[in-house]
N, C-alpha and C. Protein backbone atom coordinates (compact mmCIF):
# COMPACT_ATOMS: atom_id res chain seq x y z
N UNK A 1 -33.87 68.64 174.31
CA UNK A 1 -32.78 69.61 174.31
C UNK A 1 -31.95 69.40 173.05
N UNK A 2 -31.69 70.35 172.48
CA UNK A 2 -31.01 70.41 171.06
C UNK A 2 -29.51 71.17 171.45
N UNK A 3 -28.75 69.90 171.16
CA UNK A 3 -26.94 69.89 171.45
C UNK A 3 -26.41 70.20 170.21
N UNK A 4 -25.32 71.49 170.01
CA UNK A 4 -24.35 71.10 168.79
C UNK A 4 -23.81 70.03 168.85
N UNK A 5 -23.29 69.52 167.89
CA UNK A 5 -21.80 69.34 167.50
C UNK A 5 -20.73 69.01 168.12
N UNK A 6 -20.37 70.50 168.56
CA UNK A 6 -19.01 70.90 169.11
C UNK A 6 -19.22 71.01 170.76
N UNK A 7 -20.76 70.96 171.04
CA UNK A 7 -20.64 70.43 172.86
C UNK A 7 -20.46 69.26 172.56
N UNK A 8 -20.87 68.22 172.16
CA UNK A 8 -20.65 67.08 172.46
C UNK A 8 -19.62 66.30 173.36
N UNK A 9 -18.30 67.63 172.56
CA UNK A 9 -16.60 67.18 173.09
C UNK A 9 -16.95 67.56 174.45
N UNK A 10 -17.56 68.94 175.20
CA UNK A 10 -17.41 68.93 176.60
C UNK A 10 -18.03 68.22 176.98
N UNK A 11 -18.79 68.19 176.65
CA UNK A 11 -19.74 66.89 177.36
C UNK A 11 -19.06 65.57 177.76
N UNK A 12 -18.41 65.36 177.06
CA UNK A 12 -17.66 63.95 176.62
C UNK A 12 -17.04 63.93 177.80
N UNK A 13 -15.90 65.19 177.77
CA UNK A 13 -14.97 65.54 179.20
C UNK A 13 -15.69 65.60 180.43
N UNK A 14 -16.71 66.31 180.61
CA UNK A 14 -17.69 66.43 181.86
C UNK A 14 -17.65 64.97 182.06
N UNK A 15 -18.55 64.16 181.59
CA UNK A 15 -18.92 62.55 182.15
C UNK A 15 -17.97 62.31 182.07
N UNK A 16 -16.38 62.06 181.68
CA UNK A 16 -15.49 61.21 182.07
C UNK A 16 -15.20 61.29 183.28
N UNK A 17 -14.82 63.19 183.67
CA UNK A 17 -14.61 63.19 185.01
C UNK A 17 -15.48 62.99 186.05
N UNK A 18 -17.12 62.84 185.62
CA UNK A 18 -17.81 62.11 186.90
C UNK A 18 -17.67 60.48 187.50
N UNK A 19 -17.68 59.91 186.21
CA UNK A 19 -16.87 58.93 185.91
C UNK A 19 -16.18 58.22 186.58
N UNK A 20 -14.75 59.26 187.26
CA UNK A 20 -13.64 59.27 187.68
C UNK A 20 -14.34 59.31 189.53
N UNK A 21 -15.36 60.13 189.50
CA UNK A 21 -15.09 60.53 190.66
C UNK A 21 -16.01 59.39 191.04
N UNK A 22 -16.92 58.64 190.54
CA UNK A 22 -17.69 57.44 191.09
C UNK A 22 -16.49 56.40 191.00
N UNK A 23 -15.18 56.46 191.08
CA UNK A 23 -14.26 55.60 190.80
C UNK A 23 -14.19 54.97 189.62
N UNK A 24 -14.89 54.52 188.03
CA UNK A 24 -15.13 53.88 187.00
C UNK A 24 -13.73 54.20 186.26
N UNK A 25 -12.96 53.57 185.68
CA UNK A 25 -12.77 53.67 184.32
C UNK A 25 -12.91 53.56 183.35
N UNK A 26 -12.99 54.43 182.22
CA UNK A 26 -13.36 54.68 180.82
C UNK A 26 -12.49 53.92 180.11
N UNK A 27 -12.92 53.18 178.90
CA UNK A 27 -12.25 52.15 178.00
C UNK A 27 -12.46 52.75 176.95
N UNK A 28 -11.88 53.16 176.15
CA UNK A 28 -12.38 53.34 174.57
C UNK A 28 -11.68 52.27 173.90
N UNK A 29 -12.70 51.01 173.42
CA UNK A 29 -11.62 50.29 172.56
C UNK A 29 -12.50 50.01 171.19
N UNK A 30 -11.98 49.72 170.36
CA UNK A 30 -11.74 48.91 169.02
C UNK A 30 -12.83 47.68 168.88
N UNK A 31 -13.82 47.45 168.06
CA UNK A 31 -14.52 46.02 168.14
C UNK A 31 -16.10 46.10 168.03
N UNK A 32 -16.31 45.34 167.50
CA UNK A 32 -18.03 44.56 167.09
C UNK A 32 -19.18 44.64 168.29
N UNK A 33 -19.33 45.83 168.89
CA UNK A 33 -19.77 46.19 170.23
C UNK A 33 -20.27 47.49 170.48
N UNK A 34 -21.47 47.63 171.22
CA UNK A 34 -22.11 49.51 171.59
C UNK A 34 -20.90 49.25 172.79
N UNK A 35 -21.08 48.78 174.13
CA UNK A 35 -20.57 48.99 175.04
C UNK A 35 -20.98 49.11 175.94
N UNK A 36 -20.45 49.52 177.09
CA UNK A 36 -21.59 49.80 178.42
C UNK A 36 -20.70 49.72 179.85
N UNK A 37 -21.47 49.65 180.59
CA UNK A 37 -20.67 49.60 182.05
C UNK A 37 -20.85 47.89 182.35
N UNK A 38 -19.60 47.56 183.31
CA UNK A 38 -19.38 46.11 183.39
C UNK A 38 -18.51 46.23 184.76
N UNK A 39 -18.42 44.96 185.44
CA UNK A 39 -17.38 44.85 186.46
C UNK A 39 -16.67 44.02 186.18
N UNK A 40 -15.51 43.99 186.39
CA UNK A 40 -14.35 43.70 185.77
C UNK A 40 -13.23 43.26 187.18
N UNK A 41 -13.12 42.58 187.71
CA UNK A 41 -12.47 41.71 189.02
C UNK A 41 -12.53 42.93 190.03
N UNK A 42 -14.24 43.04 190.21
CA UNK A 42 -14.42 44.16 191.43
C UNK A 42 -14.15 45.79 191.30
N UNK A 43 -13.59 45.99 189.62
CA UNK A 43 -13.20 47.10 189.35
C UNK A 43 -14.39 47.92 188.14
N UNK A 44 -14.97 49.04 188.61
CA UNK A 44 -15.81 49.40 187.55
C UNK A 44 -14.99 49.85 186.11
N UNK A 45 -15.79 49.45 185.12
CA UNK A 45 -15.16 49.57 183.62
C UNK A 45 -16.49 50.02 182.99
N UNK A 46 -16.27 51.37 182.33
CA UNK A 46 -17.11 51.42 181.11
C UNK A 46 -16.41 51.08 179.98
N UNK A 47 -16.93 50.18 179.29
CA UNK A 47 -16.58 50.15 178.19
C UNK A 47 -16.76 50.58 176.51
N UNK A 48 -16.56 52.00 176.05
CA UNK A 48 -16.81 52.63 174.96
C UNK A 48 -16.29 52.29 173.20
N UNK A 49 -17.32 51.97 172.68
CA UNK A 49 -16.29 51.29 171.38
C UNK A 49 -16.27 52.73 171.02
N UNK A 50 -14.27 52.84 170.39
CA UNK A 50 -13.99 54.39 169.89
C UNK A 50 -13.68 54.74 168.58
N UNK A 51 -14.78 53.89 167.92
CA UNK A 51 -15.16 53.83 166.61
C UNK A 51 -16.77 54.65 166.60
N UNK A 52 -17.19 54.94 167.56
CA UNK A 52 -18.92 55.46 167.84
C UNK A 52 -18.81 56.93 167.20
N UNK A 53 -19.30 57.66 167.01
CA UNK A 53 -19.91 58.75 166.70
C UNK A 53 -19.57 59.56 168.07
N UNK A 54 -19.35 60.72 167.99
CA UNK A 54 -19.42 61.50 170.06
C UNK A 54 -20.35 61.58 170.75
N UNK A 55 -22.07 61.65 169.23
CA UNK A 55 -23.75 61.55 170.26
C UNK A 55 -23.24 59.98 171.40
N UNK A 56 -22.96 59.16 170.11
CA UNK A 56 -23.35 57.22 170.74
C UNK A 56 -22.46 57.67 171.85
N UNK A 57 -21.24 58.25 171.92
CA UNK A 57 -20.23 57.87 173.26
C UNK A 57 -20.77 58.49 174.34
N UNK A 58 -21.47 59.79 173.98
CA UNK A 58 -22.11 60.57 174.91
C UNK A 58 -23.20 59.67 175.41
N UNK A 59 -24.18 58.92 174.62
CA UNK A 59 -25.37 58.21 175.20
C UNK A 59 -24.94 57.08 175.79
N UNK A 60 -23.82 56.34 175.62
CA UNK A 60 -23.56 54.84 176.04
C UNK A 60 -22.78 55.22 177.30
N UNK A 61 -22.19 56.59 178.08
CA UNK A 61 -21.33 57.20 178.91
C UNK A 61 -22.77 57.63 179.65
N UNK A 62 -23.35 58.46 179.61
CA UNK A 62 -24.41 58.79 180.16
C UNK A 62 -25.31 57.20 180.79
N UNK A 63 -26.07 56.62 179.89
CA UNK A 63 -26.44 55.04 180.74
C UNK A 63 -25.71 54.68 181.87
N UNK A 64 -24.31 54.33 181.55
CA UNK A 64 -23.57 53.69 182.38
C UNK A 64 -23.39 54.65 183.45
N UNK A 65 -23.51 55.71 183.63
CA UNK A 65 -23.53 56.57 184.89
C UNK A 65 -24.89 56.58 185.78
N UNK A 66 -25.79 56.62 185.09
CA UNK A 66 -27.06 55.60 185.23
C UNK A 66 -26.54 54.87 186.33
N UNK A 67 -26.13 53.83 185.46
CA UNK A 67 -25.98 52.53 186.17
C UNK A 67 -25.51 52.83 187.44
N UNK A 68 -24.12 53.53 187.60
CA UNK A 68 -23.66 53.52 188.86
C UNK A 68 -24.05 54.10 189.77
N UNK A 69 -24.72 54.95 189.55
CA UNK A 69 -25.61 55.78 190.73
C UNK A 69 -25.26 57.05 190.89
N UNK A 70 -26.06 58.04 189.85
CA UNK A 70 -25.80 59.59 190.14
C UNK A 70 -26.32 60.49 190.77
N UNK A 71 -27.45 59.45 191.11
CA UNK A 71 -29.15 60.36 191.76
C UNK A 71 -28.83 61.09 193.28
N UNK A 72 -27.55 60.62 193.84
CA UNK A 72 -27.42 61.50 195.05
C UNK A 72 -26.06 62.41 194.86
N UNK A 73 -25.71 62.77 193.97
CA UNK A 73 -24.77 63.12 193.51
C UNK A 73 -25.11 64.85 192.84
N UNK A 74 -24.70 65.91 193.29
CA UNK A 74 -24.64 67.31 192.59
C UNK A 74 -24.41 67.20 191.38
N UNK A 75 -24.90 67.54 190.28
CA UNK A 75 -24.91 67.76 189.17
C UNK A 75 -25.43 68.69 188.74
N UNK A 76 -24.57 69.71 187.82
CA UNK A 76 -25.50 71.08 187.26
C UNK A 76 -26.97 71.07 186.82
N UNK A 77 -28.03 71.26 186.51
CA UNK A 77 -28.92 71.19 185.91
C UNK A 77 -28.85 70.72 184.39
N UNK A 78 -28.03 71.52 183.82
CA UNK A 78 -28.08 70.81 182.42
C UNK A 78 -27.30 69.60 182.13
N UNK A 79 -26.05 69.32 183.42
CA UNK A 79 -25.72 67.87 182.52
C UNK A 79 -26.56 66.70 183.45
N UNK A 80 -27.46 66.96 184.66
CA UNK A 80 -28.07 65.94 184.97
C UNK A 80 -29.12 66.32 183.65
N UNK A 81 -29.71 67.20 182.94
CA UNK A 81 -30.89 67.05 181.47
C UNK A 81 -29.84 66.11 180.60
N UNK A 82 -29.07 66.44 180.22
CA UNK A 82 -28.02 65.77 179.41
C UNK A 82 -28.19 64.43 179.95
N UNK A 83 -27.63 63.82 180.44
CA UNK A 83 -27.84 62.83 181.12
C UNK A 83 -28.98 61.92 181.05
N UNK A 84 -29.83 62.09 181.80
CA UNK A 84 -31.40 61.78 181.39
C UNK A 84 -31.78 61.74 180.27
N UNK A 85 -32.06 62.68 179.51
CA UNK A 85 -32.21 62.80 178.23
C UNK A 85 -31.60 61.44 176.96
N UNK A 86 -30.32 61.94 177.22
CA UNK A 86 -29.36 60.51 176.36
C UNK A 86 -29.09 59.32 176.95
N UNK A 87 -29.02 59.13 177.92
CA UNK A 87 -29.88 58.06 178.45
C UNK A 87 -31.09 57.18 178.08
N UNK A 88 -32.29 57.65 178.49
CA UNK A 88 -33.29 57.72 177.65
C UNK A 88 -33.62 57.08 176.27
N UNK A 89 -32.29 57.36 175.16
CA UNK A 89 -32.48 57.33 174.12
C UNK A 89 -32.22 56.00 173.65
N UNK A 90 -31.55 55.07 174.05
CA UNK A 90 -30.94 54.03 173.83
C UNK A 90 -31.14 53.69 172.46
């Protein structure tokens, strides 16, 4: 699937708020790191370095949703492709 640019940003917004709704919070920080999903004193944390490019934040946001478990979860058709897809790419 061939993404502009300028989806990237919704995209970005879409997975935060799934994100949200698997309970996770999003980190964008600063530092010598891709990032990823982590637990953090029982509390889910993705952690995004926000120095990345919007593809990398999109692919390292996508994994970590992965991780937490989206497979029983409604998702439009194209952002579970999205998803998968950048995922995938590591």
């Amino acid at each position: 699937m061939k993404i502009k640019e300028k989806e990237f940003e919704d995209i970005l917004v879409d997975l935060k708020a799934l994100a949200a709704q698997l309970g996770a919070e999003i980190r964008f920080e600063k530092g010598d790191f891709k990032g990823g999903y982590c637990l953090l004193k029982d509390s889910k944390v993705v952690v995004i370095n926000k120095m990345a490019n919007l593809q990398k934040k999109v692919m390292i946001l996508s994994m970590a949703l992965k991780e937490l478990g989206i497979d029983d979860m409604y998702l439009t058709p194209k952002l579970r492709e999205i998803i998968d897809e950048m995922a995938d790419m590591k």
